[in-house]
Each structure stands twice: as structure tokens, then as C-alpha cells.
N, C-alpha and C. Protein backbone atom coordinates (compact mmCIF):
# COMPACT_ATOMS: atom_id res chain seq x y z
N UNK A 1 -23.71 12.71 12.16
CA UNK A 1 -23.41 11.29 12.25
C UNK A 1 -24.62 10.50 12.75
N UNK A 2 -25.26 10.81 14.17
CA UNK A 2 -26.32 9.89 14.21
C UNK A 2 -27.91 10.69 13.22
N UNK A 3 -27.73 11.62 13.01
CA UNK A 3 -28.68 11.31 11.48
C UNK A 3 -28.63 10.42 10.57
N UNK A 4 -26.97 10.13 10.26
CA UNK A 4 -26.82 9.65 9.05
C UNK A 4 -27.01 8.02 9.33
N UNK A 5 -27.05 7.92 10.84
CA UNK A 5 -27.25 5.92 11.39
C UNK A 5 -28.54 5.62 11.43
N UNK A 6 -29.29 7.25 11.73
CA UNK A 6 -31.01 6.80 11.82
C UNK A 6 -31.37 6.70 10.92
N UNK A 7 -31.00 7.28 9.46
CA UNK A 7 -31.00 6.98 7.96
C UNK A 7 -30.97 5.63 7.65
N UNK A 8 -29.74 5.44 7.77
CA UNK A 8 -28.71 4.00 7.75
C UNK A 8 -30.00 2.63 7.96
N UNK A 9 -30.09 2.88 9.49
CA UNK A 9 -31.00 1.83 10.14
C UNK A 9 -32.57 1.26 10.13
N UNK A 10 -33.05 2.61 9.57
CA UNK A 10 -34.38 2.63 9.47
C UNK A 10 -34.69 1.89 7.87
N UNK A 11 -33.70 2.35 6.95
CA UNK A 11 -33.73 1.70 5.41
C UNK A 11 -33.33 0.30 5.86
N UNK A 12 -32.63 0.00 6.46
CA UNK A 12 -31.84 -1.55 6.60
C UNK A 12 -33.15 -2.14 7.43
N UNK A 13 -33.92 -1.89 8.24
CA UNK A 13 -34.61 -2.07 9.25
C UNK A 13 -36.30 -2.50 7.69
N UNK A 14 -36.18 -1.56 7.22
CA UNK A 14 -37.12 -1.55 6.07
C UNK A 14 -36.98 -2.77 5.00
N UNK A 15 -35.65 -2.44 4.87
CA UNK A 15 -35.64 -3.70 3.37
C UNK A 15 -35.47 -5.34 4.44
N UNK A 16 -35.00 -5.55 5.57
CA UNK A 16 -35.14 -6.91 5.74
C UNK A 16 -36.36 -6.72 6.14
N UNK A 17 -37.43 -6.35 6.88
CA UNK A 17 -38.92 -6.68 6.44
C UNK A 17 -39.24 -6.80 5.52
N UNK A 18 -38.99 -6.20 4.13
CA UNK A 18 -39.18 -6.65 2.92
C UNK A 18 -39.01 -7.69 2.67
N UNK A 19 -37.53 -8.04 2.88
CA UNK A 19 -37.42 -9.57 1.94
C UNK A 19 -37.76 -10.51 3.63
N UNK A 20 -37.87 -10.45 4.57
CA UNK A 20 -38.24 -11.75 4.90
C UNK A 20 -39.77 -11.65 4.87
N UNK A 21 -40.83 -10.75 4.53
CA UNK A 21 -41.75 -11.03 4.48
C UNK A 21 -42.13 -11.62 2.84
N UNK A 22 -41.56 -10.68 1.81
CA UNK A 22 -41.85 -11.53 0.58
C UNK A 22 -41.31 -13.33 0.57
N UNK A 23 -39.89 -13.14 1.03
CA UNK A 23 -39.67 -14.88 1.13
C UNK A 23 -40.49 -15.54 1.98
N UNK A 24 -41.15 -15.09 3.04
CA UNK A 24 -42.14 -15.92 3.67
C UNK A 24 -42.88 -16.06 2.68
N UNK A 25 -43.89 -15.16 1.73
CA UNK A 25 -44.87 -15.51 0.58
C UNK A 25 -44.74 -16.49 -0.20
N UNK A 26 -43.65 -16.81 -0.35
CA UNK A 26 -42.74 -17.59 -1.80
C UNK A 26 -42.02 -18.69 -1.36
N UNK A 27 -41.79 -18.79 -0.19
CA UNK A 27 -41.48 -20.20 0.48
C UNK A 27 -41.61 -20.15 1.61
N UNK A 28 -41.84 -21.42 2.50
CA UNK A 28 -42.13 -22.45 3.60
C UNK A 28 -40.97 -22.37 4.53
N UNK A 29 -40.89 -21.96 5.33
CA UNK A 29 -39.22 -22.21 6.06
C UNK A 29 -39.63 -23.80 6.45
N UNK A 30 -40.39 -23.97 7.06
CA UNK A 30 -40.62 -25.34 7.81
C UNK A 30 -40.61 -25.99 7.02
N UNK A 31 -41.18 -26.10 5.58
CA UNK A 31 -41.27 -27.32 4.60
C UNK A 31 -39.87 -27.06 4.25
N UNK A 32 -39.61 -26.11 4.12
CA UNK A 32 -37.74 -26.35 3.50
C UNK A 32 -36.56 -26.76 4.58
N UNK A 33 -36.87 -26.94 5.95
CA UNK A 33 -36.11 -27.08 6.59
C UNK A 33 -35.31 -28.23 6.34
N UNK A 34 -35.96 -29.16 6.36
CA UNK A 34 -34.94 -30.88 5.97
C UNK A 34 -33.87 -30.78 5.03
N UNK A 35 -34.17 -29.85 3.76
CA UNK A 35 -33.35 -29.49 2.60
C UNK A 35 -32.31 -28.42 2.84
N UNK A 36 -33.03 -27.69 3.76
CA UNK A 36 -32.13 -26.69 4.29
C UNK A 36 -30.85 -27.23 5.07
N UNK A 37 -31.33 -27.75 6.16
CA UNK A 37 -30.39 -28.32 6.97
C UNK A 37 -29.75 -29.29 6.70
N UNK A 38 -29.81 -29.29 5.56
CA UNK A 38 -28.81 -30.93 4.80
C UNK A 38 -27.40 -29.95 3.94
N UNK A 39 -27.97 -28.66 4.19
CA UNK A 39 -26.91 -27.87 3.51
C UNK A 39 -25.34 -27.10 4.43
N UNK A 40 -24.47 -27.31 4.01
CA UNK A 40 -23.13 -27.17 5.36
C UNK A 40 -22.90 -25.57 5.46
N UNK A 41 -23.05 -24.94 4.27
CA UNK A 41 -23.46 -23.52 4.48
C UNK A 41 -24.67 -23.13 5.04
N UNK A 42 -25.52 -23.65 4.95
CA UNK A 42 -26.48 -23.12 6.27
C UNK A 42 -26.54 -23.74 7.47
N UNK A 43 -25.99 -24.57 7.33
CA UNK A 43 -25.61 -24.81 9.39
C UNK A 43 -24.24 -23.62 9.44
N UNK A 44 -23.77 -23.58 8.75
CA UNK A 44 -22.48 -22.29 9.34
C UNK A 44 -23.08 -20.76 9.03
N UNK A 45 -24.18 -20.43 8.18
CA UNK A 45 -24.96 -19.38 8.37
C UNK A 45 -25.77 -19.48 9.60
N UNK A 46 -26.33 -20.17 9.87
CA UNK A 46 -26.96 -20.58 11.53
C UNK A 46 -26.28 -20.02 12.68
N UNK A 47 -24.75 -21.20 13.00
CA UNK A 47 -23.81 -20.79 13.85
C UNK A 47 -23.12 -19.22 13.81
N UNK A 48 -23.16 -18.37 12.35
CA UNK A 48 -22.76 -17.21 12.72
C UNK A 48 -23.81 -16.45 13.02
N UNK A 49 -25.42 -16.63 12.41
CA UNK A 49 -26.28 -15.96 13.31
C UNK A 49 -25.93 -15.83 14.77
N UNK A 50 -26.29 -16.74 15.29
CA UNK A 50 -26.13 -17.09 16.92
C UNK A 50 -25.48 -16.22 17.66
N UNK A 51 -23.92 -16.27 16.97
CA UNK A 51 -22.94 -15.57 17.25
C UNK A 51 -22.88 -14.52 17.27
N UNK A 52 -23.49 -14.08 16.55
CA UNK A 52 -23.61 -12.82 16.37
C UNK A 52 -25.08 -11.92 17.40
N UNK A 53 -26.20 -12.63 17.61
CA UNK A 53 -27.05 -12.74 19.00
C UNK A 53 -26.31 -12.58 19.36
N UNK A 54 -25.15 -13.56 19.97
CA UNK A 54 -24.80 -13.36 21.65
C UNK A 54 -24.50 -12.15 21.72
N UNK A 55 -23.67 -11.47 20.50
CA UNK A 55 -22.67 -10.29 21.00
C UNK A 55 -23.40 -9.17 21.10
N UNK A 56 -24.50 -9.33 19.87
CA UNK A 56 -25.55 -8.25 20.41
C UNK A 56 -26.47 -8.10 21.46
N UNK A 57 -26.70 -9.18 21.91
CA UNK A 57 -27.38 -9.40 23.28
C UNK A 57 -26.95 -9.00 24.23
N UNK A 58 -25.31 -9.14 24.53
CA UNK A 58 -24.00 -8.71 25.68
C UNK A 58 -24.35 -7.46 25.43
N UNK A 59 -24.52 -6.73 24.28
CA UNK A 59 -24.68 -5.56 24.15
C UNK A 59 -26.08 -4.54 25.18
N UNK A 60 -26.87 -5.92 24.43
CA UNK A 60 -28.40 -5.51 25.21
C UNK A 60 -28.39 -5.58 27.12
N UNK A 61 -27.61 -6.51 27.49
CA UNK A 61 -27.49 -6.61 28.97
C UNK A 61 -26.86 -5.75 29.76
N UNK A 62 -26.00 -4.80 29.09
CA UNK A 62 -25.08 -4.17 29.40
C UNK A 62 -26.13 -2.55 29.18
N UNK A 63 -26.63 -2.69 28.11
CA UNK A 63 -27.57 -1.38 27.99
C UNK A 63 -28.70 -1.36 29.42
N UNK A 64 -29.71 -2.25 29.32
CA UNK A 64 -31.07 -2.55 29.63
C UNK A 64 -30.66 -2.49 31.01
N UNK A 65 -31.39 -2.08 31.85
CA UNK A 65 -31.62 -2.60 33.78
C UNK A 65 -32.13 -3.42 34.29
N UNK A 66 -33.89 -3.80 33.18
CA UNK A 66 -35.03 -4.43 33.31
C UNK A 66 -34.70 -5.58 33.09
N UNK A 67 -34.51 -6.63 33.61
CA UNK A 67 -34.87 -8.33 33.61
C UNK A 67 -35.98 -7.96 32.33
N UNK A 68 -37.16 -8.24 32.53
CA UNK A 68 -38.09 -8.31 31.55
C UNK A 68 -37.68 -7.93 29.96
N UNK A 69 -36.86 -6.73 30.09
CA UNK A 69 -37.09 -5.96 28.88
C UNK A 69 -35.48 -6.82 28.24
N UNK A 70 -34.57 -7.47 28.87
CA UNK A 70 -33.14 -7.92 28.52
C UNK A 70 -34.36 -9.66 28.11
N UNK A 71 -35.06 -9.98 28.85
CA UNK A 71 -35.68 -11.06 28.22
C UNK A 71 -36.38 -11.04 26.87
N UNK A 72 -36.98 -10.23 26.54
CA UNK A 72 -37.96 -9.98 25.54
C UNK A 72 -36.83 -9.18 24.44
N UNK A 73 -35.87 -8.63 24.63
CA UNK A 73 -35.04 -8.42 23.45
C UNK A 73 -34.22 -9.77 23.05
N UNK A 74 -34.11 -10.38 24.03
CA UNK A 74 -33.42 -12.08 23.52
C UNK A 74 -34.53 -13.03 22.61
N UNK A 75 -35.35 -12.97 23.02
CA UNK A 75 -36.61 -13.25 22.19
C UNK A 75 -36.27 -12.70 21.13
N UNK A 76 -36.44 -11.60 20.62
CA UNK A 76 -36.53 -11.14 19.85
C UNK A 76 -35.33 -10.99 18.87
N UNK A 77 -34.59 -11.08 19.23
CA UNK A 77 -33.17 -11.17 18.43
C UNK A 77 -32.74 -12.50 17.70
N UNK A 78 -33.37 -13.50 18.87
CA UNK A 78 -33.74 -14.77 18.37
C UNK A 78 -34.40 -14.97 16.98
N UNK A 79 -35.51 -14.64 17.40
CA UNK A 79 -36.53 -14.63 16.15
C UNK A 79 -36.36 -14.02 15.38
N UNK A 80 -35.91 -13.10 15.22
CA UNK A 80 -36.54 -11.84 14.13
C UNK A 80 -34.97 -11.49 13.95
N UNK A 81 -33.91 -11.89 14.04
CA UNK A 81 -32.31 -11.58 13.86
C UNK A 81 -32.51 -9.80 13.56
N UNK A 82 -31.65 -9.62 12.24
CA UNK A 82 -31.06 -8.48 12.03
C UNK A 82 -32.54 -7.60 12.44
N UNK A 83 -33.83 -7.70 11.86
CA UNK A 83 -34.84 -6.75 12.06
C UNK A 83 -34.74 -6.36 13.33
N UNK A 84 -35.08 -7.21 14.52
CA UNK A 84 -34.67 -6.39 15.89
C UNK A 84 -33.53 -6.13 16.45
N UNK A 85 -32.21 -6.17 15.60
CA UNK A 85 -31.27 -5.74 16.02
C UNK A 85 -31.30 -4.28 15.26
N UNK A 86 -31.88 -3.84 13.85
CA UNK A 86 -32.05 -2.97 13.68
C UNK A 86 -33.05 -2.02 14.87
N UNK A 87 -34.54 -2.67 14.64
CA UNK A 87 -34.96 -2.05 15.89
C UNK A 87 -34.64 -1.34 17.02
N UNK A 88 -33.87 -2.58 17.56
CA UNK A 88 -33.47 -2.16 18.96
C UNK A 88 -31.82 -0.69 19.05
N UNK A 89 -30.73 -0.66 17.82
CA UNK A 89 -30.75 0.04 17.56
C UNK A 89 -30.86 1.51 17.18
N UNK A 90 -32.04 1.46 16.66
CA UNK A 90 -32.85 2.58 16.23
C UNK A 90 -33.58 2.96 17.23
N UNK A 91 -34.31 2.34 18.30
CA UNK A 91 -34.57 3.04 19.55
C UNK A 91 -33.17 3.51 20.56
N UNK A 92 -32.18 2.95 20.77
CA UNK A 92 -31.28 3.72 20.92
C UNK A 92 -31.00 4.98 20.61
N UNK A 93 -30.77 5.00 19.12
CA UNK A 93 -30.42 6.21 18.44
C UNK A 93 -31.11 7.39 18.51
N UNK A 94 -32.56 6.89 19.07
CA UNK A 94 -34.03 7.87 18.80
C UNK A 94 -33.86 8.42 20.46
N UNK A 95 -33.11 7.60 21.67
CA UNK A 95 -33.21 7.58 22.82
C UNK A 95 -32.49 9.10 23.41
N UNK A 96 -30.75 9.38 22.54
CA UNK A 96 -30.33 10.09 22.01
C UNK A 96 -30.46 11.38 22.21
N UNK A 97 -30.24 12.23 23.29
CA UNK A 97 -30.77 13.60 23.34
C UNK A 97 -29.95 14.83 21.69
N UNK A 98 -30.61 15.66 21.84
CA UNK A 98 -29.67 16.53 20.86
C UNK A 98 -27.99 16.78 20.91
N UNK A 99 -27.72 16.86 21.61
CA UNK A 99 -26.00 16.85 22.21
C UNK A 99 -25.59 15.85 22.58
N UNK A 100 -26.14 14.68 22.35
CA UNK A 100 -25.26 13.23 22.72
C UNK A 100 -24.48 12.45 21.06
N UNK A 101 -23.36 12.01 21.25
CA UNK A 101 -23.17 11.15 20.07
C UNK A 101 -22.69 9.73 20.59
N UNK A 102 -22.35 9.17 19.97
CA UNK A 102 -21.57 8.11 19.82
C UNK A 102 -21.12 7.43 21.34
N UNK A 103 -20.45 8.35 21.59
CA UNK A 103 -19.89 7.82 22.98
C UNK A 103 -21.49 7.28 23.98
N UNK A 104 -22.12 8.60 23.87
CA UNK A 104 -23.84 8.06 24.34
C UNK A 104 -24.32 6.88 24.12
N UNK A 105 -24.64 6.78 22.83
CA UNK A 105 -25.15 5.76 22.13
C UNK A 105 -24.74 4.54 22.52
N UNK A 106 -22.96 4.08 22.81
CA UNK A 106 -22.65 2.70 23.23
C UNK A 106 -22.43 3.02 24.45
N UNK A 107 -22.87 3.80 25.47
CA UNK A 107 -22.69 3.61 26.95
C UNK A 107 -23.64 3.77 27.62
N UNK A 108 -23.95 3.51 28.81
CA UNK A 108 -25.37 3.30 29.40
C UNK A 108 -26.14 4.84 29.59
């Protein structure tokens, strides 16, 4: 099972670097923003991002001990959405001794 998530995560972790780096090539977020944000599906793609931060973040506060390191994954979850939620993730999973599963993985 956590083979098959480090599989899972590392491809998912792979293809959104893909496409947000090719769509960075091919369009402007900032020049598209005005057009963007005139759109009611992407203010409600926005608001479920967010939402979806927080819960992974609750997640991250509840993992992490470090002030610093619960700061710099909010950053980062911010910015970089699903990629550092894959990330962060996938260092979990990697964290993982040989005899741990699941129950490991979501508890401190």
C-alpha cells in the first residue's frame, strides 16, 4: 500500500510540475488575472483551493513541532497548491520506517 501512494504521489507530484510549468510558458497568470477574475468559476475554484489549504495545513500543524517548518509549509501550500501538498506528502511517506503503514503515516 504505501508503495503503491509513493507511486501514486511522485507521478501526480510530476505531472502538476508539468502542466503548471508548461502553462506558465504559454500564458501570463498576472496579465490574465483581470479576465480571470471576472470569471464566477474561478473565484469558486479559488475559494475551494483555500479550503482545501486549510485542511491540509490542520494536517501540517498537527504533524510538524517546528514553528518554522509549520510556517514555510503554509507558504508553500499557498503558492505552489497541490505540488507541495504532493511534496509534503511524499516526504511523509519516505519518513515511513519499513513496518509502519497507514495508521503511521496520519499520526504523529
Amino acid at each position: 500500500m504505501i508503495t503503491g501512494l509513493k507511486i501514486f504521489f511522485t507521478i501526480l507530484f510530476c505531472w502538476m510540475c508539468y502542466q503548471v510549468i508548461n502553462t506558465s510558458l504559454h500564458s501570463n497568470l498576472f496579465k490574465e488575472w483581470d479576465f480571470l477574475g471576472s470569471i464566477p468559476w474561478m473565484r469558486a475554484t479559488l475559494w475551494d483551493f483555500y479550503a482545501n489549504v486549510t485542511a491540509i495545513f490542520l494536517w501540517v500543524c498537527y504533524k510538524e513541532k517546528n514553528i518554522v517548518l509549520i510556517i514555510l509549509w503554509l507558504v508553500l501550500l499557498v503558492a505552489l497548491g497541490s505540488i507541495a501538498t504532493c511534496a509534503y506528502i511524499l516526504i511523509q511517506l519516505f519518513k515511513l520506517k519499513p513496518n509502519e503503514g497507514l495508521r503511521e503515516f496520519f499520526s504523529k
